[in-house]
C-alpha atoms as a PDB file:
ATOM      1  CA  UNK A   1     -16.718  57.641  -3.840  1.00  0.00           C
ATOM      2  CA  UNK A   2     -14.360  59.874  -1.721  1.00  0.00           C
ATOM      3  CA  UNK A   3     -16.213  58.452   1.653  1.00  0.00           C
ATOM      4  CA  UNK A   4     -15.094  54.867   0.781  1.00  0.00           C
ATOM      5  CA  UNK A   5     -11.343  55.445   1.899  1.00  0.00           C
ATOM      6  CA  UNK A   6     -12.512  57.191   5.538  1.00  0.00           C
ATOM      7  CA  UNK A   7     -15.163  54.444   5.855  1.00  0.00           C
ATOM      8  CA  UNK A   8     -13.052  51.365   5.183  1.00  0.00           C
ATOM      9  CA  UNK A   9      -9.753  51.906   5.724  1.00  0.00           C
ATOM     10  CA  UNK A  10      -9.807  55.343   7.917  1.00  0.00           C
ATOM     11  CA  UNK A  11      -6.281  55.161   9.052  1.00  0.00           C
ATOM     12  CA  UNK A  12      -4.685  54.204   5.816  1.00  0.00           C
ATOM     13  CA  UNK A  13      -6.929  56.440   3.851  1.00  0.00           C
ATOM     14  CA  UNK A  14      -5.268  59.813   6.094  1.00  0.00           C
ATOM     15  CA  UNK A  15      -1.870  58.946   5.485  1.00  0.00           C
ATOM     16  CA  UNK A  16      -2.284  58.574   1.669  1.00  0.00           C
ATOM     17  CA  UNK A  17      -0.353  61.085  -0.733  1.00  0.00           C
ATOM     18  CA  UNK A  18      -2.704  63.016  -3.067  1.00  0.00           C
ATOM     19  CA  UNK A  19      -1.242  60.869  -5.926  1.00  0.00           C
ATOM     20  CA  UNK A  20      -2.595  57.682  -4.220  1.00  0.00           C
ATOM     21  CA  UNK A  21      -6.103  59.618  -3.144  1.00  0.00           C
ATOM     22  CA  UNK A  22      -6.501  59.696  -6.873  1.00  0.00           C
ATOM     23  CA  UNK A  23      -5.920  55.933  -7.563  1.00  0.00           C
ATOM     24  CA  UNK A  24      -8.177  55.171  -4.510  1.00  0.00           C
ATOM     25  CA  UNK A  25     -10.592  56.688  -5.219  1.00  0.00           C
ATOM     26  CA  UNK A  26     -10.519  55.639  -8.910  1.00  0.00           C
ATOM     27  CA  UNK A  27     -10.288  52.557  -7.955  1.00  0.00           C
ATOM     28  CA  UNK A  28     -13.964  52.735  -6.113  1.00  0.00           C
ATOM     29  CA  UNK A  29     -15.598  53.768  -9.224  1.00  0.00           C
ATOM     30  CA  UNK A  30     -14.395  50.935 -10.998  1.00  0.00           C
ATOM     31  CA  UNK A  31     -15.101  48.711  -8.427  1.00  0.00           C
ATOM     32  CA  UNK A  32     -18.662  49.567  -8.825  1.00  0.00           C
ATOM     33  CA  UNK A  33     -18.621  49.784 -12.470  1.00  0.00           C
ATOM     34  CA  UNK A  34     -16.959  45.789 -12.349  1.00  0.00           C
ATOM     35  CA  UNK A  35     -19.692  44.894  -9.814  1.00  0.00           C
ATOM     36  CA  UNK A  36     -22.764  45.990 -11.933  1.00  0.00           C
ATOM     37  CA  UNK A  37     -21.308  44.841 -15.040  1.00  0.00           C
ATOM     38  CA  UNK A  38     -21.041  41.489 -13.597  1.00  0.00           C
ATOM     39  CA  UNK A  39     -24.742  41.001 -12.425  1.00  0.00           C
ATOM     40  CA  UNK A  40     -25.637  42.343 -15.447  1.00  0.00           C
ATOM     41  CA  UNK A  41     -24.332  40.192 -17.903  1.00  0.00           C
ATOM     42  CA  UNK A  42     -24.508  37.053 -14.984  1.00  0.00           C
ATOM     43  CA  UNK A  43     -28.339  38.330 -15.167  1.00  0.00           C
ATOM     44  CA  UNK A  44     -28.400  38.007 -19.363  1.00  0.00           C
ATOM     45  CA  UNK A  45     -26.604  34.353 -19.196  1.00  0.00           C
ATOM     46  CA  UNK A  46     -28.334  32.974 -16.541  1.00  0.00           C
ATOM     47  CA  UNK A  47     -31.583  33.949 -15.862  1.00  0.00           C
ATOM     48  CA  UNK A  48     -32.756  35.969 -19.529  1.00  0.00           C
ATOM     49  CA  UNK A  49     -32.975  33.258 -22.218  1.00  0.00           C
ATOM     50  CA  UNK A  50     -31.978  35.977 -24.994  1.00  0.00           C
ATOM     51  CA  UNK A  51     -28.731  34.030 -25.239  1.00  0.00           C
ATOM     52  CA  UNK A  52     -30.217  31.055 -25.492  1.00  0.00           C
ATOM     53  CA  UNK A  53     -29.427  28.612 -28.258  1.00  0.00           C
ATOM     54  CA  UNK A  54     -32.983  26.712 -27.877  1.00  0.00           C
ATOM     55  CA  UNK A  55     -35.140  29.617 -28.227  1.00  0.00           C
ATOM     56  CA  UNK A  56     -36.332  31.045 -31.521  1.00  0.00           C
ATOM     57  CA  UNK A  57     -35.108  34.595 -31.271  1.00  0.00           C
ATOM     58  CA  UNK A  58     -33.332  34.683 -34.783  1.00  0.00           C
ATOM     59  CA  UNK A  59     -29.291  33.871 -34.687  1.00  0.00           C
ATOM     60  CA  UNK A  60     -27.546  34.451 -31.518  1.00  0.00           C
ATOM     61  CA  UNK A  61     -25.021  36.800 -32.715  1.00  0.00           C
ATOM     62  CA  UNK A  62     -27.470  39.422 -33.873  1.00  0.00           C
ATOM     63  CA  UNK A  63     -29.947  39.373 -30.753  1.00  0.00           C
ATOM     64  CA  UNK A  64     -29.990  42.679 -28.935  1.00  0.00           C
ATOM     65  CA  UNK A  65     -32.885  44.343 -26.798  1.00  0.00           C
ATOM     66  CA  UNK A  66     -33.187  48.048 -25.250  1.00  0.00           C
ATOM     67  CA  UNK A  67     -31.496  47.132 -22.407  1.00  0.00           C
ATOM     68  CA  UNK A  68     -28.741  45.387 -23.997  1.00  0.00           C
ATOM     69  CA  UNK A  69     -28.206  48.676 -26.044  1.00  0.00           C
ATOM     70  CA  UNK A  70     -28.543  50.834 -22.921  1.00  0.00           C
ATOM     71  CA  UNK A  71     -26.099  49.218 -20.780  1.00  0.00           C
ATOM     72  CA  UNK A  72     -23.336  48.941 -23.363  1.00  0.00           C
ATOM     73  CA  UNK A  73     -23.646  52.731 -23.445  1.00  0.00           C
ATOM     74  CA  UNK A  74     -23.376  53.001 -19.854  1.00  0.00           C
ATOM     75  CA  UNK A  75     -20.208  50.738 -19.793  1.00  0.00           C
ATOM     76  CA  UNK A  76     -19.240  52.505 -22.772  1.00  0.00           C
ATOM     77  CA  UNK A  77     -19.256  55.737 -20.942  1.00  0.00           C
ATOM     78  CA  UNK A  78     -17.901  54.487 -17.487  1.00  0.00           C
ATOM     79  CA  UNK A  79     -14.566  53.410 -19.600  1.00  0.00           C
ATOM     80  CA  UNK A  80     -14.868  56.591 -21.423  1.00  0.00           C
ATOM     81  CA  UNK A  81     -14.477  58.208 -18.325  1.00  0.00           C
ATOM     82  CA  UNK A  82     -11.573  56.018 -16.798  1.00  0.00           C
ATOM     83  CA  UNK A  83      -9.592  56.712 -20.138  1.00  0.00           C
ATOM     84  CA  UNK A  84      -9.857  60.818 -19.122  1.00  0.00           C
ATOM     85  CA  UNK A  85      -8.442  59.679 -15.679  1.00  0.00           C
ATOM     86  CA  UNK A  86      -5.545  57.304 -17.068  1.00  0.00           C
ATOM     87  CA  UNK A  87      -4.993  60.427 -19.592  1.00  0.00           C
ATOM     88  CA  UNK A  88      -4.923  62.800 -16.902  1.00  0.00           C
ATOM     89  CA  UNK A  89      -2.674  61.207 -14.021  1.00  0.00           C
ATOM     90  CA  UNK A  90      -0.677  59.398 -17.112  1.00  0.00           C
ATOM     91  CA  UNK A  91       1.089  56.765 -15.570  1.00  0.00           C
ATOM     92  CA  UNK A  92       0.226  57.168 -12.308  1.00  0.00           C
ATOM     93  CA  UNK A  93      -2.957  54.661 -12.903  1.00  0.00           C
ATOM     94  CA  UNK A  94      -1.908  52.898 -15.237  1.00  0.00           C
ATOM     95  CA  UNK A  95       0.807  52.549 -17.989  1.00  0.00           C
ATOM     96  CA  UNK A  96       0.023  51.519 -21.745  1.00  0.00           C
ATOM     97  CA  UNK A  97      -1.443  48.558 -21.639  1.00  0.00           C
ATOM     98  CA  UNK A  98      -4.534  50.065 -19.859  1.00  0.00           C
ATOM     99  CA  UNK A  99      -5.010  53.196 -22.412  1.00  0.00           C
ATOM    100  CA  UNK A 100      -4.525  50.439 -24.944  1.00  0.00           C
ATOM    101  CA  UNK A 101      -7.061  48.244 -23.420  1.00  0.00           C
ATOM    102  CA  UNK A 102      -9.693  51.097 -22.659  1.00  0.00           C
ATOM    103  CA  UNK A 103      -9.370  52.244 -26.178  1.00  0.00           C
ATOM    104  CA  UNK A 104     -10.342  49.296 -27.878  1.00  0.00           C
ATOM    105  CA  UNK A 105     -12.981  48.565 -25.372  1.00  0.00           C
ATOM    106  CA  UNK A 106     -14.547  52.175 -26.212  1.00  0.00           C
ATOM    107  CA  UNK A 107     -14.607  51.438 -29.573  1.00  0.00           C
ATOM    108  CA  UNK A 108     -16.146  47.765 -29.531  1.00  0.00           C
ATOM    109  CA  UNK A 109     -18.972  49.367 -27.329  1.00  0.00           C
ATOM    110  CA  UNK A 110     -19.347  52.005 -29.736  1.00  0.00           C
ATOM    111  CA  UNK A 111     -19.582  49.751 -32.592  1.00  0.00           C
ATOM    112  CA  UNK A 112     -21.970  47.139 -30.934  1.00  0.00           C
ATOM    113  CA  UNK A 113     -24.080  50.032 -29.540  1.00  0.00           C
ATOM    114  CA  UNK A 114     -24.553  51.392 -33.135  1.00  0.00           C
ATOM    115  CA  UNK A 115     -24.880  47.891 -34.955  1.00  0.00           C
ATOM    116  CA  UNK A 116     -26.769  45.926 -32.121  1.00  0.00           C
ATOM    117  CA  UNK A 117     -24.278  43.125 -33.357  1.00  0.00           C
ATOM    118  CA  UNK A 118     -22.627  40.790 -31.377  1.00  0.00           C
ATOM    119  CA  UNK A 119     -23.703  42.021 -27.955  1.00  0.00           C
ATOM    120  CA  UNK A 120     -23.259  37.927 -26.773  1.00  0.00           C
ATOM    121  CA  UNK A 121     -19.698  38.402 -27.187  1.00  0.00           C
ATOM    122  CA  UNK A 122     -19.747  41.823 -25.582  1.00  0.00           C
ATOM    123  CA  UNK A 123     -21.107  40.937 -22.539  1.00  0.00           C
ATOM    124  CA  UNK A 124     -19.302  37.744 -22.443  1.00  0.00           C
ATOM    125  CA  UNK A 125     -16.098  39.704 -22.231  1.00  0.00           C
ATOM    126  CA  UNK A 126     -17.994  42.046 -19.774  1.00  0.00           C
ATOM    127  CA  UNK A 127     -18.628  38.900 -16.966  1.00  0.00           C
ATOM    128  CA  UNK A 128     -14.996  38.698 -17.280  1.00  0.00           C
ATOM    129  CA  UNK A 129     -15.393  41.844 -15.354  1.00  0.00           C
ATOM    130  CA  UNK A 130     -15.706  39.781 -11.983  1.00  0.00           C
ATOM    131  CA  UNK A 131     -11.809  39.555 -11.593  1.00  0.00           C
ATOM    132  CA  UNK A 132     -11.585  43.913 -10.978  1.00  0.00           C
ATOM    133  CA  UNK A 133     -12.896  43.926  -7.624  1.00  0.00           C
ATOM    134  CA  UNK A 134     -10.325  41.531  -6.298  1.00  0.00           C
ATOM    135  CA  UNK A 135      -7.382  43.638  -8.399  1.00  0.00           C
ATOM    136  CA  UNK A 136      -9.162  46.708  -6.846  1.00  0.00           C
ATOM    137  CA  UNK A 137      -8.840  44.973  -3.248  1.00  0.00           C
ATOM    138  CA  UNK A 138      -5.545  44.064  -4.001  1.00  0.00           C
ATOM    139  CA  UNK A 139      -4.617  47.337  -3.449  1.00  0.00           C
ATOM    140  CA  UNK A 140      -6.461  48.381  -1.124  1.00  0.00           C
ATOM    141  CA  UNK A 141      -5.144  46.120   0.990  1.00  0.00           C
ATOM    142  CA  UNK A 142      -1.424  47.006  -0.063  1.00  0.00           C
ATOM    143  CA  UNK A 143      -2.190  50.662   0.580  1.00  0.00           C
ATOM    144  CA  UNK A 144      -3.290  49.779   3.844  1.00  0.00           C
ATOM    145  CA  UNK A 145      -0.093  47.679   5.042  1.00  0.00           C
ATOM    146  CA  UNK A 146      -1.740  44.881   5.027  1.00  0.00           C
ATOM    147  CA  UNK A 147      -0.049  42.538   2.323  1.00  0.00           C
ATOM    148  CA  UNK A 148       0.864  40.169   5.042  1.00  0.00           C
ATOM    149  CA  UNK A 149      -2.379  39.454   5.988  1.00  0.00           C
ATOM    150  CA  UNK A 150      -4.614  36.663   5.941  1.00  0.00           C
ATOM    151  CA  UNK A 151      -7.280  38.713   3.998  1.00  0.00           C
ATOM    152  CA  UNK A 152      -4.333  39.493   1.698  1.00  0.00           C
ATOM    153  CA  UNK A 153      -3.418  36.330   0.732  1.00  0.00           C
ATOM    154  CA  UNK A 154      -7.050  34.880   0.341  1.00  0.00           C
ATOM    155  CA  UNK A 155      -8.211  37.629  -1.910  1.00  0.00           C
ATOM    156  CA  UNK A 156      -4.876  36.582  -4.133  1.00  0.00           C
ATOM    157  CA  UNK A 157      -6.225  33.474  -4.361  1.00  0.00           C
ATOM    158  CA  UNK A 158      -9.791  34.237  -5.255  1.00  0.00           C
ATOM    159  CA  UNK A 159      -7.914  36.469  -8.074  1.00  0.00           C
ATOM    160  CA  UNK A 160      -6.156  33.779  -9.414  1.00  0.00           C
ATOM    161  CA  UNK A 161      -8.875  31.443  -9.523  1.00  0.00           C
ATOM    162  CA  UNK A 162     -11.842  34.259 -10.978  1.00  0.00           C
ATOM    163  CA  UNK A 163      -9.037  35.150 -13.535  1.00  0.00           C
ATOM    164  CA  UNK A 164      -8.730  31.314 -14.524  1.00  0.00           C
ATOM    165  CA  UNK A 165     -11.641  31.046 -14.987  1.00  0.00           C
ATOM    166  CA  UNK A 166     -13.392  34.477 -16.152  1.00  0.00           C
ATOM    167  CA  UNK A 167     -10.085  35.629 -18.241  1.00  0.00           C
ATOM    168  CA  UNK A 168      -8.786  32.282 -19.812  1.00  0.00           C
ATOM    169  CA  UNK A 169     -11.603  29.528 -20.130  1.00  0.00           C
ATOM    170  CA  UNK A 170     -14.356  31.894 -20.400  1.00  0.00           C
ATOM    171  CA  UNK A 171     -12.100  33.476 -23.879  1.00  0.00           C
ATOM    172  CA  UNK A 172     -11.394  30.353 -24.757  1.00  0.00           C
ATOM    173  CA  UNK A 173     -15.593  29.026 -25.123  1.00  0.00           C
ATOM    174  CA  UNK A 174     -15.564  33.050 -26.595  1.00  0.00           C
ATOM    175  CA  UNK A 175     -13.249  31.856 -29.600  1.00  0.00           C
ATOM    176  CA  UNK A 176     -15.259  28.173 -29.651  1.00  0.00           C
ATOM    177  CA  UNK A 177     -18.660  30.544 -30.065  1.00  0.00           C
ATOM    178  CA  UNK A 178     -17.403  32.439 -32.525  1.00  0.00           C
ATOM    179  CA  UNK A 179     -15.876  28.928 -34.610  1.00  0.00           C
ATOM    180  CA  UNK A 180     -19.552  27.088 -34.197  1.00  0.00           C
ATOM    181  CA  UNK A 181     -21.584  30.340 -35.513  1.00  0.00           C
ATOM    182  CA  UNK A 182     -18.891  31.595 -37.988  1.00  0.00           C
ATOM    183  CA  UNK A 183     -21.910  31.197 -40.433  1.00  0.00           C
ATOM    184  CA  UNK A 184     -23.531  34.081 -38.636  1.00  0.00           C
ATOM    185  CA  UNK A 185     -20.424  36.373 -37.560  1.00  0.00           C
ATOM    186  CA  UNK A 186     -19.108  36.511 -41.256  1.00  0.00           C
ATOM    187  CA  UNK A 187     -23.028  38.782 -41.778  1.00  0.00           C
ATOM    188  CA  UNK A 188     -21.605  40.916 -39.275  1.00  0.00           C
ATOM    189  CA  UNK A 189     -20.399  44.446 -41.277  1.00  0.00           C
ATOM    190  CA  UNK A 190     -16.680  44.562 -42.309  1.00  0.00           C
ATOM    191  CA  UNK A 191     -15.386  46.852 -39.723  1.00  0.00           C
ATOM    192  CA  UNK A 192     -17.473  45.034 -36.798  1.00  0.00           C
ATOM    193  CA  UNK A 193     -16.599  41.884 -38.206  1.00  0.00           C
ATOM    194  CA  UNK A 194     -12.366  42.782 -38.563  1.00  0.00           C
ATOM    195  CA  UNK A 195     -12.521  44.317 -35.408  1.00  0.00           C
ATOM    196  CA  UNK A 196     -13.985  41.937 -33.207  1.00  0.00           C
ATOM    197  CA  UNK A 197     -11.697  39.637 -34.263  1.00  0.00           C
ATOM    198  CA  UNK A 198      -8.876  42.350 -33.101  1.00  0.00           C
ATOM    199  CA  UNK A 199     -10.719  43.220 -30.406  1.00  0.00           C
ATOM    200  CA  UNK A 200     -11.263  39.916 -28.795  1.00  0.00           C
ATOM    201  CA  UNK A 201      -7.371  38.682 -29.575  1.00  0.00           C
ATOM    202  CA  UNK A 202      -6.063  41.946 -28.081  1.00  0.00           C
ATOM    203  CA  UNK A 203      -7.848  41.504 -24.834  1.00  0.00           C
ATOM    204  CA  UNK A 204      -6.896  37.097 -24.839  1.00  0.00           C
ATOM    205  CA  UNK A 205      -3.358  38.285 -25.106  1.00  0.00           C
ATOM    206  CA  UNK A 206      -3.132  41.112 -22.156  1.00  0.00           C
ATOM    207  CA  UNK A 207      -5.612  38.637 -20.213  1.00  0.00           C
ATOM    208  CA  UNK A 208      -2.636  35.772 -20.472  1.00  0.00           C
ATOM    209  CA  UNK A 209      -0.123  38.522 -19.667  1.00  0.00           C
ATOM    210  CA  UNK A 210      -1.382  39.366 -16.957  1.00  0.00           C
ATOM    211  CA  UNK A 211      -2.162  36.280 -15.776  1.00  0.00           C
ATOM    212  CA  UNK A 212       1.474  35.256 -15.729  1.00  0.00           C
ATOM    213  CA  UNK A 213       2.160  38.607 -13.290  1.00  0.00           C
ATOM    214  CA  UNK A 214      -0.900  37.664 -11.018  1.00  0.00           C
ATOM    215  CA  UNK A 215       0.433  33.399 -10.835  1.00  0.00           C
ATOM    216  CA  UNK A 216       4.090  34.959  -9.924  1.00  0.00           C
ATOM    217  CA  UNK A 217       2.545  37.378  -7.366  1.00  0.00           C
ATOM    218  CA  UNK A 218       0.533  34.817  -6.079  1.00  0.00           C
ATOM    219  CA  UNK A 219       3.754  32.119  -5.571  1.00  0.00           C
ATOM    220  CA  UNK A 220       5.661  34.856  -4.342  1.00  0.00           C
ATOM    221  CA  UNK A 221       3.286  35.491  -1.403  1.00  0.00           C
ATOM    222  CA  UNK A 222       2.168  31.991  -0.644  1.00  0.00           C
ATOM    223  CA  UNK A 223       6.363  31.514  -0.587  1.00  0.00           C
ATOM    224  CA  UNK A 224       6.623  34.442   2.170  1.00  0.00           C
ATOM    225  CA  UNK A 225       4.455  32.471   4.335  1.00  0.00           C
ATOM    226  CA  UNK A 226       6.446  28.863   4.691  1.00  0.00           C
ATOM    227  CA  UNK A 227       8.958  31.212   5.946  1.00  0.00           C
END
């Protein structure tokens, strides 16, 4: 992951501190991790019918396959992983809110890899993983001088709209799912069932905070440029 500085930034990557090496370079892995996770679960919604309401799989909530399983564990132990970094380098990538989020991520994937409940819901909050590589090249971009480019202010857009519609719409059909098959979710076991609920209001509420940071950032820099 190193080589991606050199390769597409080489100039910018040199002049880095060590500090912001770190965060580059962390930054890589997760782009990767958001990029997989996306197909994935884009793959499982769109093309797999396992989801499906039409086919006669048994109730929605409690369908799970191998695969399913396996790549909650992987995303289980990519965030795993991350959480050692933001522990590490604590705050240098990222303040509260992120060990906060990470933890109860871990801990939903742990509890949906051991049940082989409510992995619709899990990987529903996992497409919402298509708004990290446009944070990620966010700053990137910033690192590299370059947040008064045209790129820049593009890729702020494509943010804002992904988030829309990935971090607020998509929670809000989440929630709706959840209302129309309560029948099924109250099966789920007690701790699954208390903490999904948690889980999934935890994440709407940092999703709407930062929201509001990413719609300011966005005005401020679409501002700089009637100037």
């Amino acid at each position: 992951m190193q080589a991606y500085g050199p390769v597409l930034f080489p100039n910018a990557y040199t002049k880095l501190s060590d500090k912001d090496r770190v965060e580059w370079n962390n930054r890589a892995i997760s782009f990767t991790h958001a990029v997989v996770a996306t197909l994935v679960a884009g793959y499982l919604f769109f093309v797999s019918d396992l989801f499906r309401e039409e086919v006669a799989y048994g109730p929605v909530v409690f369908r799970s396959t191998i695969f399913t399983q396996f790549f909650l564990g992987v995303s289980n132990g990519y965030f795993i992983t991350d959480m050692a970094m933001l522990l590490k380098y604590y705050p240098n990538l990222g303040e509260i809110e992120f060990v906060v989020h990470h933890a109860v991520s871990i801990i939903s994937l742990f509890l949906a890899v051991h049940s082989g409940y409510a992995h619709i819901y899990l990987y529903t909050v996992l497409l919402s993983e298509s708004t990290t590589p446009f944070i990620n090249i966010r700053w990137y971009l910033a690192a590299a001088d370059m947040k008064k480019t045209r790129a820049y202010t593009i890729n702020g857009i494509a943010l804002f709209v992904s988030w829309l519609i990935a971090r607020i719409v998509l929670f809000v059909y989440l929630f709706a799912h959840m209302y129309w098959h309560y029948d099924e979710v109250i099966e789920i076991d007690t701790i699954g069932y208390y903490f999904m609920f948690f889980s999934t209001s935890v994440f709407a509420m940092m999703n709407l905070y930062w929201f509001e940071k990413i719609a300011r950032g966005l005005i401020k820099v679409l501002k700089s440029k009637e100037t």
